[in-house]
C-alpha atoms as a PDB file:
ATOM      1  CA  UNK A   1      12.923 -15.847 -19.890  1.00  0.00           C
ATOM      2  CA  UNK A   2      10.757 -13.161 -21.444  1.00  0.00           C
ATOM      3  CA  UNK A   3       6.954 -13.035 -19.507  1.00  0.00           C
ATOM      4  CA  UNK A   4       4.091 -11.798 -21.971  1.00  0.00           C
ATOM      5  CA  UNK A   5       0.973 -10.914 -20.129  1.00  0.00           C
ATOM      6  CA  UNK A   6      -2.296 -10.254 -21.846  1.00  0.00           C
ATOM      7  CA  UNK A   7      -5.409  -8.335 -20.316  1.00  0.00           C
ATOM      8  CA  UNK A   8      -8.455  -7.631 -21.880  1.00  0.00           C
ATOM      9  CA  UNK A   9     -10.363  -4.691 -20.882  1.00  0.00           C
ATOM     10  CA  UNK A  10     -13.524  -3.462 -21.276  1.00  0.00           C
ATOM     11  CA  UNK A  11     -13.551   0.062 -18.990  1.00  0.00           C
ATOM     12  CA  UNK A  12     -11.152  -1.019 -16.710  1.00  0.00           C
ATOM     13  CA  UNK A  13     -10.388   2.631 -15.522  1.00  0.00           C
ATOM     14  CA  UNK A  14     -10.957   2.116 -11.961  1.00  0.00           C
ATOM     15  CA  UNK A  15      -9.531  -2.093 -11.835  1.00  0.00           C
ATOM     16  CA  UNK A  16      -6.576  -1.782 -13.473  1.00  0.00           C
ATOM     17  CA  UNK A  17      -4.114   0.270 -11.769  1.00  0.00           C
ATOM     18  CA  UNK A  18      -4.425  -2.656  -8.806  1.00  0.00           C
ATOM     19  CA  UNK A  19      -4.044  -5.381 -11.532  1.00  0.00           C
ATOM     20  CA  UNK A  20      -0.611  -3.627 -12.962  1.00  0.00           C
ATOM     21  CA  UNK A  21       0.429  -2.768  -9.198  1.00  0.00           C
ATOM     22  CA  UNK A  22       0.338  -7.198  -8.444  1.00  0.00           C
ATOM     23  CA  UNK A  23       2.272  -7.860 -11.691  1.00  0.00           C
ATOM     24  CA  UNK A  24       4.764  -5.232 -10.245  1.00  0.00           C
ATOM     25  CA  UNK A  25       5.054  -7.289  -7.340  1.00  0.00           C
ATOM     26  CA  UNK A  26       5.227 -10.397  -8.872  1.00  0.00           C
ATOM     27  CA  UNK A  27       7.634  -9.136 -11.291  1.00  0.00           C
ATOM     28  CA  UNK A  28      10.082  -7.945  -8.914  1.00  0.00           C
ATOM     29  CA  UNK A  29      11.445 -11.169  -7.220  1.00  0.00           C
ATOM     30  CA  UNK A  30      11.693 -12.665 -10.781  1.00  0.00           C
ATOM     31  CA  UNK A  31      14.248 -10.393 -12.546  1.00  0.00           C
ATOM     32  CA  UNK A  32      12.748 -11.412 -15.937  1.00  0.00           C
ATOM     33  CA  UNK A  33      11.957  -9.469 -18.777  1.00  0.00           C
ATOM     34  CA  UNK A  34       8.225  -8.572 -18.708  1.00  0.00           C
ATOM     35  CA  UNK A  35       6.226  -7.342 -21.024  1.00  0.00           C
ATOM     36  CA  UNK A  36       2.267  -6.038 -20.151  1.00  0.00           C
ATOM     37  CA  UNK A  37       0.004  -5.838 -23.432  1.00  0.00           C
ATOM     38  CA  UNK A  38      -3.634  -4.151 -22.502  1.00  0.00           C
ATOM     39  CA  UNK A  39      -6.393  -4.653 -25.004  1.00  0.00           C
ATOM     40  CA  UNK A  40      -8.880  -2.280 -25.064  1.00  0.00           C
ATOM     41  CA  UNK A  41     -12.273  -3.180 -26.195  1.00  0.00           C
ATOM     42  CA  UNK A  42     -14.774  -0.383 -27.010  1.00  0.00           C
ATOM     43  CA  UNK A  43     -13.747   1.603 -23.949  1.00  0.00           C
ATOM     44  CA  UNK A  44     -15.406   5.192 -23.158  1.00  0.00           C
ATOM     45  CA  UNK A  45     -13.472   6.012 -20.054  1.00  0.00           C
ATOM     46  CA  UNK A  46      -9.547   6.310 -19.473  1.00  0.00           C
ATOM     47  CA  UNK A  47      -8.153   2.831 -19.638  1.00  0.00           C
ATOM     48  CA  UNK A  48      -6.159   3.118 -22.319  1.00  0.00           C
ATOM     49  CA  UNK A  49      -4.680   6.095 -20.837  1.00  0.00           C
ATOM     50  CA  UNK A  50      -4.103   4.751 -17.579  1.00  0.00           C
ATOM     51  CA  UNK A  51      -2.285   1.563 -19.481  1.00  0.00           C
ATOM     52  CA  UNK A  52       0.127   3.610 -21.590  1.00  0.00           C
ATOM     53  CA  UNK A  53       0.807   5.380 -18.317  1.00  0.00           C
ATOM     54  CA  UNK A  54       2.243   2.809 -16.579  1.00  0.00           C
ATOM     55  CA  UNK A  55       4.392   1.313 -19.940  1.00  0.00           C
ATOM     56  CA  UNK A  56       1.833  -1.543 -21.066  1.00  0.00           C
ATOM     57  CA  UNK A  57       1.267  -1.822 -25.168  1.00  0.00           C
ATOM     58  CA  UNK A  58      -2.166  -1.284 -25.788  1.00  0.00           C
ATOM     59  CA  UNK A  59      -4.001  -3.207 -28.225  1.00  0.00           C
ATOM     60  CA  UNK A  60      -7.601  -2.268 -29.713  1.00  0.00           C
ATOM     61  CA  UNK A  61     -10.317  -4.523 -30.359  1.00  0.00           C
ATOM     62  CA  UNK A  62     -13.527  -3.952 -30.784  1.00  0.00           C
ATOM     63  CA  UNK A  63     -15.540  -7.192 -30.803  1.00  0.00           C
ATOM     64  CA  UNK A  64     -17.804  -8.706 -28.677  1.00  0.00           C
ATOM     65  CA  UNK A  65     -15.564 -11.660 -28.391  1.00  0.00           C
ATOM     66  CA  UNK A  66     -13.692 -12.607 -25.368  1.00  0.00           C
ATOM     67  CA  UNK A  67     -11.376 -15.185 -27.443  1.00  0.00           C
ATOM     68  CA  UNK A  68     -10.763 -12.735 -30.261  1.00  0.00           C
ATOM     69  CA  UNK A  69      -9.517 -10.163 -27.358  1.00  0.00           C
ATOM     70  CA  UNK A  70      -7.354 -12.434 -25.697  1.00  0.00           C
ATOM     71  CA  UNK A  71      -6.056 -13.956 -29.067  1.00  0.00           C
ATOM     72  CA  UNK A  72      -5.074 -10.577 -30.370  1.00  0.00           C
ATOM     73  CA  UNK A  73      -3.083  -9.819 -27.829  1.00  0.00           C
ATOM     74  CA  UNK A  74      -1.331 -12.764 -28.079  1.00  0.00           C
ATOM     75  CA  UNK A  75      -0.718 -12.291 -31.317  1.00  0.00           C
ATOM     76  CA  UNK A  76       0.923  -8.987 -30.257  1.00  0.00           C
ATOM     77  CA  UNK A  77       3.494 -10.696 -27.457  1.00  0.00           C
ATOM     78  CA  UNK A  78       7.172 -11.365 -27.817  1.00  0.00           C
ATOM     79  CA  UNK A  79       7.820 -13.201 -24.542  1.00  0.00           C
ATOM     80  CA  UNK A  80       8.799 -16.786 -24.293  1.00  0.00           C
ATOM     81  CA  UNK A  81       5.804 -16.840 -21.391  1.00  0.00           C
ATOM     82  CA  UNK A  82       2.501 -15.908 -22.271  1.00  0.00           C
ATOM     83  CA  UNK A  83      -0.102 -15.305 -19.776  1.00  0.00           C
ATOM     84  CA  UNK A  84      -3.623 -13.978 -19.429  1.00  0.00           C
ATOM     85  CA  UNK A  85      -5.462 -12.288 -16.456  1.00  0.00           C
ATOM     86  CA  UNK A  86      -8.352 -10.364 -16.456  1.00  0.00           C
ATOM     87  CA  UNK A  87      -7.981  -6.709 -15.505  1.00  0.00           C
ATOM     88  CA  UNK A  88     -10.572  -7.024 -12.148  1.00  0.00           C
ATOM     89  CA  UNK A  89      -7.904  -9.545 -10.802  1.00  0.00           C
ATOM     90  CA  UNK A  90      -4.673  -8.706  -9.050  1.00  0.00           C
ATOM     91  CA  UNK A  91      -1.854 -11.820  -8.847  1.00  0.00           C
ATOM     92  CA  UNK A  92      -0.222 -12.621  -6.100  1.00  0.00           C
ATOM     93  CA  UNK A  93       3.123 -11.665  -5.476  1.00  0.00           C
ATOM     94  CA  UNK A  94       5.006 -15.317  -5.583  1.00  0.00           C
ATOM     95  CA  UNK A  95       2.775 -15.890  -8.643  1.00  0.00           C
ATOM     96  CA  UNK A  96       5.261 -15.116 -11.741  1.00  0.00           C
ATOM     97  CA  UNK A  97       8.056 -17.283  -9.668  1.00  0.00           C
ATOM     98  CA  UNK A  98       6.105 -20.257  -9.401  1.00  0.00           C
ATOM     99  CA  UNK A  99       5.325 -20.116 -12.907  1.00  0.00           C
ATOM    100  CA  UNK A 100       9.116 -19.700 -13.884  1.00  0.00           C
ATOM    101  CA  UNK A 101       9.744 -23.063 -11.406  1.00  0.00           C
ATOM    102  CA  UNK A 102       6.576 -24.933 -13.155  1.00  0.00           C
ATOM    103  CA  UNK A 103       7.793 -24.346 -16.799  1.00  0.00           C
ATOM    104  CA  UNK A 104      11.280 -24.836 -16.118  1.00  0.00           C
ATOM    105  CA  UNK A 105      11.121 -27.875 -14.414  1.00  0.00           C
ATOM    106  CA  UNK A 106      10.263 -29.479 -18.248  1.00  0.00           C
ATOM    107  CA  UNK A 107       7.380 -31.435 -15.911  1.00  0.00           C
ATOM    108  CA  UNK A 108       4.400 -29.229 -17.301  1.00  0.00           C
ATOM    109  CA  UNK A 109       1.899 -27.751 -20.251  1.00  0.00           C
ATOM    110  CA  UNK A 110       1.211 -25.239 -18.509  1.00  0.00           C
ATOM    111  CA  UNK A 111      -2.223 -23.959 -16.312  1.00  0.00           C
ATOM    112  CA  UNK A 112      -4.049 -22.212 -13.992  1.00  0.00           C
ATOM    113  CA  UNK A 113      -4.294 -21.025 -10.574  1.00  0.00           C
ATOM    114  CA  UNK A 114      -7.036 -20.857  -7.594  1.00  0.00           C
ATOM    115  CA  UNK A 115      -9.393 -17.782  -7.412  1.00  0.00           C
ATOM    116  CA  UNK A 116     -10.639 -15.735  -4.776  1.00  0.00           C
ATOM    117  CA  UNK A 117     -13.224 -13.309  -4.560  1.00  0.00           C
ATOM    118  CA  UNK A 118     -12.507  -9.654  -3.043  1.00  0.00           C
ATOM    119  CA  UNK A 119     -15.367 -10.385  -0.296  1.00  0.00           C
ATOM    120  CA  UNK A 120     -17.338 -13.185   0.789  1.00  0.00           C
ATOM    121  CA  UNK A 121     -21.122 -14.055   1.340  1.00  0.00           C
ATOM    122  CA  UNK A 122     -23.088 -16.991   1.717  1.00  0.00           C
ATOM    123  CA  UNK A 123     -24.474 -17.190  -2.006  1.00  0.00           C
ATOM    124  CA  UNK A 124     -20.935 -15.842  -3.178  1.00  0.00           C
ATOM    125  CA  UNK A 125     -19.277 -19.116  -1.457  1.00  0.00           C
ATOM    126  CA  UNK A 126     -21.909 -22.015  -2.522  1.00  0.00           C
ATOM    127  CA  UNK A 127     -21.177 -20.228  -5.791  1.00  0.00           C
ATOM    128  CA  UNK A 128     -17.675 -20.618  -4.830  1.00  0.00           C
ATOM    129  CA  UNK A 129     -17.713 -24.457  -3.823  1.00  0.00           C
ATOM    130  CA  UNK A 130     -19.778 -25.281  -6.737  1.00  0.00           C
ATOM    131  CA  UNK A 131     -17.179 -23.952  -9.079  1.00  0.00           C
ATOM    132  CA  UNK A 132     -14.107 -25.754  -7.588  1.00  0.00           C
ATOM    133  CA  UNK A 133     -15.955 -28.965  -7.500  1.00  0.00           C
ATOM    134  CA  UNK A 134     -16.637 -28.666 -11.105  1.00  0.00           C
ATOM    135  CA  UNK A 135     -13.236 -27.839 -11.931  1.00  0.00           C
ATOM    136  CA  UNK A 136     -12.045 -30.673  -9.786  1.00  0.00           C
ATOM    137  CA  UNK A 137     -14.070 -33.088 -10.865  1.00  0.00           C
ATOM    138  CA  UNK A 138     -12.744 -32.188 -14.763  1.00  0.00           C
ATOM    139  CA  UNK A 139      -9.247 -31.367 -13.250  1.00  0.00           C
ATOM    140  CA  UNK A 140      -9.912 -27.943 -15.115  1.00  0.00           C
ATOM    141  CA  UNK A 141      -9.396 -24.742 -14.367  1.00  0.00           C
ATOM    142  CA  UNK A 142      -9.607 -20.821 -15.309  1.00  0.00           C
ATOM    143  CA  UNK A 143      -9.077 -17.117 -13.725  1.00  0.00           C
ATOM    144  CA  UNK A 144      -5.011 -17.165 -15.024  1.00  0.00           C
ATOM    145  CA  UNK A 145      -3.966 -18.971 -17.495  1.00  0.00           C
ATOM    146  CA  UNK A 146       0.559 -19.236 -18.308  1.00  0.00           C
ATOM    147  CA  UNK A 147       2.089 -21.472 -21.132  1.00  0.00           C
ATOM    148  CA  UNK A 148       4.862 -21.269 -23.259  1.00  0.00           C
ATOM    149  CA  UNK A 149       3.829 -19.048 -26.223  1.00  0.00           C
ATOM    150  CA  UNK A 150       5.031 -21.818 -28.635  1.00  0.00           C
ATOM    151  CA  UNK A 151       2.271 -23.682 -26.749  1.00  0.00           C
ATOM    152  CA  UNK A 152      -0.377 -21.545 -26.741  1.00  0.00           C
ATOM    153  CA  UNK A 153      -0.235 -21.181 -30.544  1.00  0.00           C
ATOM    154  CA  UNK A 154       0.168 -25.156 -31.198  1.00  0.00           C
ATOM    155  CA  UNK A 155      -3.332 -25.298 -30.107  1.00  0.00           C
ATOM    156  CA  UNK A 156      -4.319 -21.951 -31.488  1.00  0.00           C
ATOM    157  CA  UNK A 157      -5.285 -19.919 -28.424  1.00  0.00           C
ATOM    158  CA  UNK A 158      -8.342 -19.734 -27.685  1.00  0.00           C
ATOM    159  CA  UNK A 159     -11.706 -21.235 -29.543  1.00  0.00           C
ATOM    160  CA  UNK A 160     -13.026 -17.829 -31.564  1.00  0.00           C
ATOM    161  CA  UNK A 161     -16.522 -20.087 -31.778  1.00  0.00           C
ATOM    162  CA  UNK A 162     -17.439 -19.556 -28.473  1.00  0.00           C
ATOM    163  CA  UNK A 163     -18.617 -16.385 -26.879  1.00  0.00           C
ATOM    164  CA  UNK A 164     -18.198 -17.363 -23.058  1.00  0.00           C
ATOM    165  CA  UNK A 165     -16.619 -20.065 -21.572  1.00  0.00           C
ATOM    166  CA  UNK A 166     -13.649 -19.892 -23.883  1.00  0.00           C
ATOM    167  CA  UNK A 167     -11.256 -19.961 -20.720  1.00  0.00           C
ATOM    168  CA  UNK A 168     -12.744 -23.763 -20.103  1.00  0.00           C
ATOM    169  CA  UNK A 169     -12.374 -24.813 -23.447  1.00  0.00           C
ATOM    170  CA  UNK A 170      -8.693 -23.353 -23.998  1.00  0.00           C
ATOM    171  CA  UNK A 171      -7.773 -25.442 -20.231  1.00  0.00           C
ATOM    172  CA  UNK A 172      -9.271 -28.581 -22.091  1.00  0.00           C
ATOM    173  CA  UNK A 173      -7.235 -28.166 -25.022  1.00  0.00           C
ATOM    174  CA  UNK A 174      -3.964 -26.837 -23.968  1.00  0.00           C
ATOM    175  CA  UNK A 175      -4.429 -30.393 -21.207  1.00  0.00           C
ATOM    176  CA  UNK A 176      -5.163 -32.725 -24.182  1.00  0.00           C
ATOM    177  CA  UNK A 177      -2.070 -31.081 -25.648  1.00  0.00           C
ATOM    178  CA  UNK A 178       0.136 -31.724 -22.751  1.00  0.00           C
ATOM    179  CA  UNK A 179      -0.640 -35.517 -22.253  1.00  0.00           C
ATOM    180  CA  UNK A 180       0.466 -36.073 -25.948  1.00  0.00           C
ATOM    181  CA  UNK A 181       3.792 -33.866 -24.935  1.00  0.00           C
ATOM    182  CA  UNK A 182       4.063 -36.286 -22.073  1.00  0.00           C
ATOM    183  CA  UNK A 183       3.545 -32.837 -19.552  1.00  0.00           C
ATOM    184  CA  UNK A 184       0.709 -31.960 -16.944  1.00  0.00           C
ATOM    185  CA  UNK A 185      -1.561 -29.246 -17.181  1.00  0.00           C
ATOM    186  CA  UNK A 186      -1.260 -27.991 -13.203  1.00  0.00           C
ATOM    187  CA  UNK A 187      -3.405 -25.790 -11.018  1.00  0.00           C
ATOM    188  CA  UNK A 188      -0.398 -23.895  -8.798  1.00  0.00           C
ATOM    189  CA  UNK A 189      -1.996 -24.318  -5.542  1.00  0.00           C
ATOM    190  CA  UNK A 190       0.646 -22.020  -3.606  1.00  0.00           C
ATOM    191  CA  UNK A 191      -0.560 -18.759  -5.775  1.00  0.00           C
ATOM    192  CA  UNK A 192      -3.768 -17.667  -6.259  1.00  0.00           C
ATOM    193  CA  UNK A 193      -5.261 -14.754  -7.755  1.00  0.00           C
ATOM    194  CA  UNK A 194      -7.952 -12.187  -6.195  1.00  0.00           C
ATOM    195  CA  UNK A 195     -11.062 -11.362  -8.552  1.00  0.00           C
ATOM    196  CA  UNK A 196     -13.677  -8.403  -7.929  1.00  0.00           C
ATOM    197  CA  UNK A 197     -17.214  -9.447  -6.719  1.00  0.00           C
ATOM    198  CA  UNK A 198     -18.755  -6.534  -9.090  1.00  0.00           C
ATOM    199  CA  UNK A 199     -20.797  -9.243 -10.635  1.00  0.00           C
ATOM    200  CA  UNK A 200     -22.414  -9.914  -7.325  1.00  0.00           C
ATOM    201  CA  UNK A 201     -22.404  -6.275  -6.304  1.00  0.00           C
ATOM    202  CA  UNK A 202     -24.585  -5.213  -9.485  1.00  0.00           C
ATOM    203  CA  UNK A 203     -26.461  -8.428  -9.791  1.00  0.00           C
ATOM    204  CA  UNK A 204     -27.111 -10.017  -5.845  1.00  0.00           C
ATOM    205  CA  UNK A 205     -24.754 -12.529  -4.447  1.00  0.00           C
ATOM    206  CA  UNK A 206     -27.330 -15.143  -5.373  1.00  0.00           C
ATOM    207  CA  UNK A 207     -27.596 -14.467  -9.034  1.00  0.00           C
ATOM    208  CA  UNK A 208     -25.569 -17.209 -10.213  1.00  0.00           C
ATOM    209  CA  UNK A 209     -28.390 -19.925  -8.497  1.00  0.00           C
ATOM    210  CA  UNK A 210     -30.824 -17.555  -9.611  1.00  0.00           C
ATOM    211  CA  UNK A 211     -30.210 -17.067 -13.160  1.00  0.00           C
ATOM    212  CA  UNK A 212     -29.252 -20.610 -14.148  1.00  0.00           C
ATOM    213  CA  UNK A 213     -32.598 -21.947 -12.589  1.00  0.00           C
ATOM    214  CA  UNK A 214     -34.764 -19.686 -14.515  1.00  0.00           C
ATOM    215  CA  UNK A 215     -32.469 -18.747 -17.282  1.00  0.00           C
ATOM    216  CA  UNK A 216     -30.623 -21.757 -17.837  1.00  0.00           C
ATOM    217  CA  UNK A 217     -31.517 -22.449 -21.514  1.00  0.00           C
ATOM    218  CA  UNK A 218     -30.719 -19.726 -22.434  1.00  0.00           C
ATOM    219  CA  UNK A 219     -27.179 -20.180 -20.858  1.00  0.00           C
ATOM    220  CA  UNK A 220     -26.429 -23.149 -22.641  1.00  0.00           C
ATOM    221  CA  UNK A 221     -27.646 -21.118 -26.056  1.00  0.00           C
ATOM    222  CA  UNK A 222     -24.877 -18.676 -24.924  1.00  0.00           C
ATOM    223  CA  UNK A 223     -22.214 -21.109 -24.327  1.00  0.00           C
ATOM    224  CA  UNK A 224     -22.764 -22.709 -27.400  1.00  0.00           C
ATOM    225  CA  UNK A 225     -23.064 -19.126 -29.679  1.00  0.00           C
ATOM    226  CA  UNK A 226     -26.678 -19.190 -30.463  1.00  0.00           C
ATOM    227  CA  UNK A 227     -27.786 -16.587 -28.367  1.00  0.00           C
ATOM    228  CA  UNK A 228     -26.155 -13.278 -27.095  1.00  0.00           C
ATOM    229  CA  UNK A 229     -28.957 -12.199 -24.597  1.00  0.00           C
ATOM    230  CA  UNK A 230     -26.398 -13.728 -21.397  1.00  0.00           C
ATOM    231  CA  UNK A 231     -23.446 -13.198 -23.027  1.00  0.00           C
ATOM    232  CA  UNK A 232     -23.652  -9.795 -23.486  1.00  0.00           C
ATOM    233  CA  UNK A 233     -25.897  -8.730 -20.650  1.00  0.00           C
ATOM    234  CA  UNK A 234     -22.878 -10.649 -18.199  1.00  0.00           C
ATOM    235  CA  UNK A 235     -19.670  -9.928 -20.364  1.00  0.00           C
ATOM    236  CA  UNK A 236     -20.181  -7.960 -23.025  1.00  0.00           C
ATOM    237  CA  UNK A 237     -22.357  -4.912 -22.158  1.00  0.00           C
ATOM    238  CA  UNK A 238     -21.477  -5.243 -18.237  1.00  0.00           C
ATOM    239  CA  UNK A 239     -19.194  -2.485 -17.061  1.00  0.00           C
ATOM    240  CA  UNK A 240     -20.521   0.537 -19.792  1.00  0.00           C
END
């Protein structure tokens, strides 16, 4: 089994040499045939370099579209196993052996796994606990995604509509999908990945609470593409 595993990257210099070091480590129990494919999305700084360094493909793309990133690097993979992590997040090391045990068992879709943050806080865990019990209580989930690649382009990838939350939508879909194939879609509770609180750092541990009581219609504009202003002040233009 071939693994394919995508990473979008918008000046990742400094995040993702520790992102490439956990796929190492995951890799190495495994024995499988990896493949790392790094796309680059209007970078100024050396992540491409620091990619082709360490043998990834590099793919550029240059719009301000999360779901056009991570599609186009799909469309670039060869593995039978595609999966997607963000370049701030490092995997942990059992995570590419669970996967292989998930998918090979014929009992699942596919999924995603728990997420941690690099440091904790108050604000940063109500954020925390509110975001589990949301995915919970729609038995979603998001931070990794892993699927067959046959799978991933039955529902075709991810939603190119939506500016943020495109991670959500895909889980709904590629679950739909997997009840008609008679399959779960699974959260892999004994892996979890680690994601960087530079969100929080730049913005106050509190600005989730903050912004989406006095910014919250213009979330839902976001979410629903008629209105860059928090899309591209939280994902697009963040990290220049």
């Amino acid at each position: 089994m071939k693994f394919s595993i995508v990473i979008p990257a918008h000046n990742e210099e400094r995040w993702l040499g520790g992102c490439l070091d956990s796929i190492d480590r995951a890799a190495k129990p495994t024995g499988a045939e990896m493949e790392i494919i790094v796309v680059t999305n209007r970078c100024t700084d050396r992540t491409a370099a620091v990619a082709r360094s360490r043998g990834a493909i590099v793919v550029a793309d240059e719009q301000r579209n999360l779901a056009k990133i991570r599609n186009a690097g799909a469309r670039r993979a060869t593995g039978d196993v595609l999966i997607t992590i963000d370049a701030d997040s490092r995997m942990s090391a059992n995570m590419l052996v669970e996967i292989d045990r998930a998918l090979t068992s014929g009992k699942y879709i596919g999924g995603a796994v728990p997420v941690q943050p690099e440091r904790w806080s108050l604000g940063i865990a109500l954020a925390v606990f509110l975001l589990r019990a949301f995915l919970r209580l729609t038995g979603l989930a998001g931070g990794l995604f892993w699927c067959f690649r046959r799978d991933f382009e039955a529902v075709s990838g991810f939603n190119e509509e939506l500016l943020v939350a495109e991670d959500l939508d895909f889980a709904k879909r590629l679950k739909a999908y997997g009840r008609r194939q008679g399959k779960a879609f699974v959260t892999l509770r004994k892996t979890h990945i680690v994601t960087s609180c530079r969100k929080f750092d730049a913005f106050g541990d509190w600005f989730v609470f903050r912004y989406m009581l006095f910014h919250g219609r213009e979330v839902r504009r976001g979410i629903r593409g008629q209105d860059r202003s928090f899309p591209d002040r939280y994902f697009y233009d963040f990290n220049t």
